[in-house]
Protein backbone atom coordinates (compact mmCIF):
# COMPACT_ATOMS: atom_id res chain seq x y z
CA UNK A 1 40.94 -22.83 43.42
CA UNK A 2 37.96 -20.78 44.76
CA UNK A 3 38.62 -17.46 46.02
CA UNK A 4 38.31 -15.59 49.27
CA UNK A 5 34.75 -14.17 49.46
CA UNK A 6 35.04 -10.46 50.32
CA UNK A 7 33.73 -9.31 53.66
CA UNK A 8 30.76 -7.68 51.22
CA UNK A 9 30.47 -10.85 49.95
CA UNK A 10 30.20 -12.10 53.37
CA UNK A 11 27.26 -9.73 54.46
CA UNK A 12 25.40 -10.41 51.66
CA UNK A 13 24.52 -13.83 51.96
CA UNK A 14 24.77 -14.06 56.16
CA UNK A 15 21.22 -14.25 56.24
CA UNK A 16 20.54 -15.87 52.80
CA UNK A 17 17.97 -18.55 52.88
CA UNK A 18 16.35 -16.81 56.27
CA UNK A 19 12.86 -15.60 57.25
CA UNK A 20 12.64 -12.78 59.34
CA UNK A 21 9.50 -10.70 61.02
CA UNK A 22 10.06 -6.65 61.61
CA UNK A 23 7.38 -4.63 63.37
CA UNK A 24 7.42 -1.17 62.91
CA UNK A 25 8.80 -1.54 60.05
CA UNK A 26 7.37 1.51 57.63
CA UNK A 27 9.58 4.24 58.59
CA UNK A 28 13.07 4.42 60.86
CA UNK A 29 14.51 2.37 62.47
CA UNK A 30 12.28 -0.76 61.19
CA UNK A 31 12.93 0.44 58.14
CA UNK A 32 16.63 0.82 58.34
CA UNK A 33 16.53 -3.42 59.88
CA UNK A 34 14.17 -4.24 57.07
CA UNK A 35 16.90 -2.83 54.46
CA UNK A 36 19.63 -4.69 56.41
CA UNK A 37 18.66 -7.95 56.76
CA UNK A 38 17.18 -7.75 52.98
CA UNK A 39 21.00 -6.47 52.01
CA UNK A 40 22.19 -9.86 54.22
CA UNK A 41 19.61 -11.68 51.86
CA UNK A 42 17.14 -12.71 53.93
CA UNK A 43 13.19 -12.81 53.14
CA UNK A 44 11.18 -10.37 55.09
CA UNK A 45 7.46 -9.99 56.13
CA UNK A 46 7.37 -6.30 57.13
CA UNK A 47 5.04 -5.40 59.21
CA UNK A 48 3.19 -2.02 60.20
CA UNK A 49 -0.31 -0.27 61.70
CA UNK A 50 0.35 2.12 58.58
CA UNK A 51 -0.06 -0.55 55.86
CA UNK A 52 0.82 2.56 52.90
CA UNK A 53 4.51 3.57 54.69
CA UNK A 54 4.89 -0.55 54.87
CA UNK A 55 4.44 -0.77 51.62
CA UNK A 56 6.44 1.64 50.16
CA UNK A 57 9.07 0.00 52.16
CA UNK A 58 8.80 -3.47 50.13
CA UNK A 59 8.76 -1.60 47.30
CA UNK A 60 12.50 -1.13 47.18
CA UNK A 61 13.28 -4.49 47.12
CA UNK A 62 12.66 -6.38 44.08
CA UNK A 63 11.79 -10.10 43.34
CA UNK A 64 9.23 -9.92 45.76
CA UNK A 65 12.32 -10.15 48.70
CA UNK A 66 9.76 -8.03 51.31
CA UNK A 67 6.29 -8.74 52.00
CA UNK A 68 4.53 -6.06 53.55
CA UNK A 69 1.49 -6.38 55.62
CA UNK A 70 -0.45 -4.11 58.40
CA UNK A 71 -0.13 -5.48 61.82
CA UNK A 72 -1.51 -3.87 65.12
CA UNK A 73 0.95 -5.32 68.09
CA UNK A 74 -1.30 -4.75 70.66
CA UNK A 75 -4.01 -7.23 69.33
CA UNK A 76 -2.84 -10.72 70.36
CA UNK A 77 -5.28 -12.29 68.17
CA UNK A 78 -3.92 -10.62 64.79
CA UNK A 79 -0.55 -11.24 65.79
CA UNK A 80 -0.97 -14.80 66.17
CA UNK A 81 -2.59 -14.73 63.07
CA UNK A 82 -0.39 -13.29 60.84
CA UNK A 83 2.13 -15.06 62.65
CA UNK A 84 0.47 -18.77 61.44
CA UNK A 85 -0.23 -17.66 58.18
CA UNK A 86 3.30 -16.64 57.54
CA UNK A 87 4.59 -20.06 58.49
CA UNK A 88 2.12 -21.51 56.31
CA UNK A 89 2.53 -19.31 53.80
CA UNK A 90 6.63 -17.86 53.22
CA UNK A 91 7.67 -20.72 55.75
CA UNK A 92 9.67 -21.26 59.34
CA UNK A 93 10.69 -17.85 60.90
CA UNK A 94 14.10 -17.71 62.09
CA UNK A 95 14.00 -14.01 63.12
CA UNK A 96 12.19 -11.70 64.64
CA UNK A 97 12.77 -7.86 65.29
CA UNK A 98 10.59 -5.79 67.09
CA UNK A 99 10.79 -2.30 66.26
CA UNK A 100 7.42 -1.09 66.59
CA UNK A 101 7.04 1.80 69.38
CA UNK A 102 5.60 4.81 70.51
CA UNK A 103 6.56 7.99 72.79
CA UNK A 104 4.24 10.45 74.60
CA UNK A 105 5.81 12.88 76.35
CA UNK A 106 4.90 14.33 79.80
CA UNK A 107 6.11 15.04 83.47
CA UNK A 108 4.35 12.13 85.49
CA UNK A 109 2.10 14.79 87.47
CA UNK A 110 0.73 15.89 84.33
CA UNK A 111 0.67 11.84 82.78
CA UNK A 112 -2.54 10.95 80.98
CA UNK A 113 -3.60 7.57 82.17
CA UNK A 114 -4.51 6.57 78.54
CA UNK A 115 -0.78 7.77 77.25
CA UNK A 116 0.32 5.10 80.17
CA UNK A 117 -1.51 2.49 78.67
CA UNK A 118 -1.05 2.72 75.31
CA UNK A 119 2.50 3.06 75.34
CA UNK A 120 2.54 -0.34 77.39
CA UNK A 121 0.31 -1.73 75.48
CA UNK A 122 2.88 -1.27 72.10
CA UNK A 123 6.16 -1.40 73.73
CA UNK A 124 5.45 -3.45 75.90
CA UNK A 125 2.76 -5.76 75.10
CA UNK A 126 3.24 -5.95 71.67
CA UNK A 127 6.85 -7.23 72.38
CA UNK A 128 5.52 -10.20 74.50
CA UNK A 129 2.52 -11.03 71.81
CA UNK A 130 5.14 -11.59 68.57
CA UNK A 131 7.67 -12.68 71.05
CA UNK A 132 5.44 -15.80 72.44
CA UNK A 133 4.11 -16.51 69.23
CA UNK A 134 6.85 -16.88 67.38
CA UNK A 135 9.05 -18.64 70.12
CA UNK A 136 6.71 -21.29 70.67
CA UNK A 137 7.68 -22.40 67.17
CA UNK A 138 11.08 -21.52 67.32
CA UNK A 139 11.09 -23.85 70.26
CA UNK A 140 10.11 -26.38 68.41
CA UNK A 141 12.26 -26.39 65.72
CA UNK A 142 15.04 -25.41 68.44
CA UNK A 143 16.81 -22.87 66.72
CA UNK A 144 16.03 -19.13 65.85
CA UNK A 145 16.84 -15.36 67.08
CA UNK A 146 14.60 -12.65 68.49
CA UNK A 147 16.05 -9.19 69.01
CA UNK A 148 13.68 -6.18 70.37
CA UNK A 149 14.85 -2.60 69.77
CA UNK A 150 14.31 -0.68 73.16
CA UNK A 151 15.59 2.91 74.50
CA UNK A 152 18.76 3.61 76.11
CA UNK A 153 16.33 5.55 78.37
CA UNK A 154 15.61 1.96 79.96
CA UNK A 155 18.81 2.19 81.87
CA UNK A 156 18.96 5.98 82.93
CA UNK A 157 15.72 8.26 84.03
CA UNK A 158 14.56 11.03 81.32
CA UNK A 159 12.36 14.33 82.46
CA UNK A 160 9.21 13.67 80.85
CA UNK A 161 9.68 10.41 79.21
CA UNK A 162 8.22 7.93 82.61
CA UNK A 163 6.21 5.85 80.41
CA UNK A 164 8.59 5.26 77.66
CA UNK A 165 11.01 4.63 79.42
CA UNK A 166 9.60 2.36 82.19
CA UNK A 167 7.76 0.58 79.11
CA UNK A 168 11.02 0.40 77.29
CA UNK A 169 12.70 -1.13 80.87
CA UNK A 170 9.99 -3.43 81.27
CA UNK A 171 10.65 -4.78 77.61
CA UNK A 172 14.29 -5.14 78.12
CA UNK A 173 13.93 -7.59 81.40
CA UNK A 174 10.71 -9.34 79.58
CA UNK A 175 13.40 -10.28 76.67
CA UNK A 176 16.11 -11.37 79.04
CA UNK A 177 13.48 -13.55 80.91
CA UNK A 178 12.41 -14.88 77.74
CA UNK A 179 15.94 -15.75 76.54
CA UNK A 180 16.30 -17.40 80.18
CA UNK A 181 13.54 -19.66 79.56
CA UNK A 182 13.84 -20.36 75.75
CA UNK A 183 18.38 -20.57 75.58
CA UNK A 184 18.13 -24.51 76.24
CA UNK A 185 16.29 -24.78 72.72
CA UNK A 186 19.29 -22.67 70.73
CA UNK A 187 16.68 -19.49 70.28
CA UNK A 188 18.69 -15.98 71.10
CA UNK A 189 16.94 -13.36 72.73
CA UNK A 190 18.68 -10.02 72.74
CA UNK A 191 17.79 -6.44 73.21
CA UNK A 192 19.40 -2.91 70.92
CA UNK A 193 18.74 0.03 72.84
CA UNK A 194 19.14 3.35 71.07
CA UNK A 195 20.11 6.70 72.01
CA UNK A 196 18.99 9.77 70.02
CA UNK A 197 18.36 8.67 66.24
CA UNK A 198 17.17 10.82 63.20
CA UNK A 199 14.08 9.33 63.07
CA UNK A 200 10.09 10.51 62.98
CA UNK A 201 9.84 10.18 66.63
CA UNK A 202 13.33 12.08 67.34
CA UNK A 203 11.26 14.91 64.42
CA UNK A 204 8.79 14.69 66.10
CA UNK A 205 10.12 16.30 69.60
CA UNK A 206 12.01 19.29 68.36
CA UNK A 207 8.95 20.23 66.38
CA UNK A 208 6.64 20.09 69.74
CA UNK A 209 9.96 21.77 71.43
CA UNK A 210 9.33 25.07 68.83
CA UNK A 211 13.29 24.69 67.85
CA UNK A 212 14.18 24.43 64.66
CA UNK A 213 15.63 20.92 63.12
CA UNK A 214 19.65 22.49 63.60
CA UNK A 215 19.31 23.66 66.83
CA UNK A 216 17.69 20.74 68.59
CA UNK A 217 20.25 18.05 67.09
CA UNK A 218 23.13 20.10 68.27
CA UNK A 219 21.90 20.19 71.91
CA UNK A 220 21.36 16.56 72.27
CA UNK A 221 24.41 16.03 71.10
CA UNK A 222 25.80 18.91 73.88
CA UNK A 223 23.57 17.74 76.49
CA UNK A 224 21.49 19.74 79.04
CA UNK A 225 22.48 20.17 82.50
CA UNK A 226 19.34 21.63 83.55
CA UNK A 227 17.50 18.49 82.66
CA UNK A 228 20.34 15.92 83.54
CA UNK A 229 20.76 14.98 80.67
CA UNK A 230 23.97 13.96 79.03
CA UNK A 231 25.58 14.80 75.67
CA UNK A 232 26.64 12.31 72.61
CA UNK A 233 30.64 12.07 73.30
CA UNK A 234 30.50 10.59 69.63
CA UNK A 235 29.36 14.12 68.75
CA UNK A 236 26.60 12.92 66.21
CA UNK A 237 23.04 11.83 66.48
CA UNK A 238 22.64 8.05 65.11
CA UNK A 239 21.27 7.12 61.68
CA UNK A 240 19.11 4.87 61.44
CA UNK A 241 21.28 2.27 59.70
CA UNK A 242 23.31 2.37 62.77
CA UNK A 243 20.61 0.29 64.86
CA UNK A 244 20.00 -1.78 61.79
CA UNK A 245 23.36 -3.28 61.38
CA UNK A 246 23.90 -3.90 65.37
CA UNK A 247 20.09 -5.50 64.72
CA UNK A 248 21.38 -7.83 62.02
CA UNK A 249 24.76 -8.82 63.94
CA UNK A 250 22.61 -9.66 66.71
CA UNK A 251 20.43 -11.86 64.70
CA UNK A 252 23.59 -13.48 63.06
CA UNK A 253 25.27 -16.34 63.27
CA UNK A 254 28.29 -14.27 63.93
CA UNK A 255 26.49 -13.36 67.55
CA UNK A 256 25.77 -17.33 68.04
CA UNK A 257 27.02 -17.10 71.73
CA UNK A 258 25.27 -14.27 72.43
CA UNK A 259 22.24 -13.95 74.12
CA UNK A 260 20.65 -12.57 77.40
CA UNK A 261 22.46 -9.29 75.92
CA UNK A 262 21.69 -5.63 76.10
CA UNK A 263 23.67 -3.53 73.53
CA UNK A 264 23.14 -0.19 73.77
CA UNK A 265 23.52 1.87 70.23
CA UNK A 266 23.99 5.76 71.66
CA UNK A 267 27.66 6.99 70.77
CA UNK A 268 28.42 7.31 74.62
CA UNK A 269 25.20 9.03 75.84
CA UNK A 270 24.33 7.28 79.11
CA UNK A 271 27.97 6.92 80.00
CA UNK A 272 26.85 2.94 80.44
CA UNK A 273 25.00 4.29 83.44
């Protein structure tokens, strides 16, 4: 008699035999999904604009597991590309995460029309260029999961974060339209939206801020009544691998019902506004 597989066990080969696509994936959060869904055993093409951080990525994971490669969302073109050549190459995709993102910060008086644009053109329009490509083949083969990574600042306004978080918005309702359109051929669409996360980007603020790294985590997590801003009832910024595992449940079998969805990641912060 065979016994029980351990809920380890379990995790490790939910995604065995898989082939999954992450943007963004040389530093954070991609990151953090890339290490997840390799842990789950699936194959991954990691993708990046910073081909070196990519890299170093893949290079945790022996056997050859991750395949790194640079990617630019915003060009359809490469996108479909490397999108073709993966299929011909490592095979069917049956995931796909996007990750990749950026933030500029500024009151919208003072918003640069170029930081509008190109933070649409990543979050937003690099989400619907690997999103189209690869769910015209998923389509086909009528099975597969896509699951974007937005911003809990898609459901509640931020001071000085309009065009992230309108992008971010915009990206949620262009995945739940997609999901719509694509749920009669068994492909998932789903969206992960994080709160505040110790990532680059998260750094990255405090440092423009002038406060040091100890002092700006503890007042996200206390919040900031002068710029309506709620604190982390949780009391603790997320890790990474926090958005990473709700990533890979999401692209589970274990979340086979589940699509349409918005799951936000962000120990309480937006009250569920």
């Amino acid at each position: 008699m065979s016994s029980p597989q351990t809920p380890d066990a379990d995790r490790a080969a939910e995604q065995a035999g898989r082939l999954a696509l992450v943007t963004g994936a040389g530093r954070g959060i991609g990151a953090a999904v890339v290490d997840a869904l390799a842990a789950r055993g699936a194959r991954v093409l990691a993708t990046d604009l910073d081909a070196g951080s990519v890299g170093q990525v893949a290079a945790r994971h022996p056997d050859g597991q991750v395949t790194a490669r640079r990617l630019d969302v915003t060009d359809a073109a490469a996108v479909e590309a490397l999108v073709a050549d993966a299929e011909d190459t490592l095979g069917p995709l049956d995931t796909a995460v996007n990750v990749a993102g950026i933030l500029r910060t500024s009151p919208v008086l003072d918003l640069d029309d170029t930081d509008w644009a190109d933070t649409f053109a990543v979050n937003t329009g690099g989400v619907l260029h690997v999103s189209r490509s690869v769910a015209r083949r998923m389509t086909g083969r009528r099975r597969g999961s896509i699951v974007t990574v937005a911003s809990n600042a898609a459901g509640i306004p931020r001071a000085g974060m309009a065009a992230y978080a309108a992008s971010k918005a915009a990206t949620v309702m262009f995945t739940k339209c997609l999901g719509l359109e694509v749920a009669a051929y068994g492909v998932r669409c789903n969206t992960v939206c994080p709160g505040s996360t110790l990532t680059d980007m998260q750094r990255g603020m405090w440092e423009r801020s002038g406060a040091d790294a100890a002092s700006a985590e503890r007042a996200v997590v206390e919040g900031d009544l002068a710029a309506h801003r709620t604190g982390i009832p949780l009391g603790r910024i997320a890790d990474p691998a926090d958005i990473a595992d709700a990533v890979a449940f999401l692209a589970s079998d274990r979340a086979r019902h589940i699509t349409l969805h918005d799951l936000y990641v962000d120990g309480g912060a937006t009250l569920r506004a």
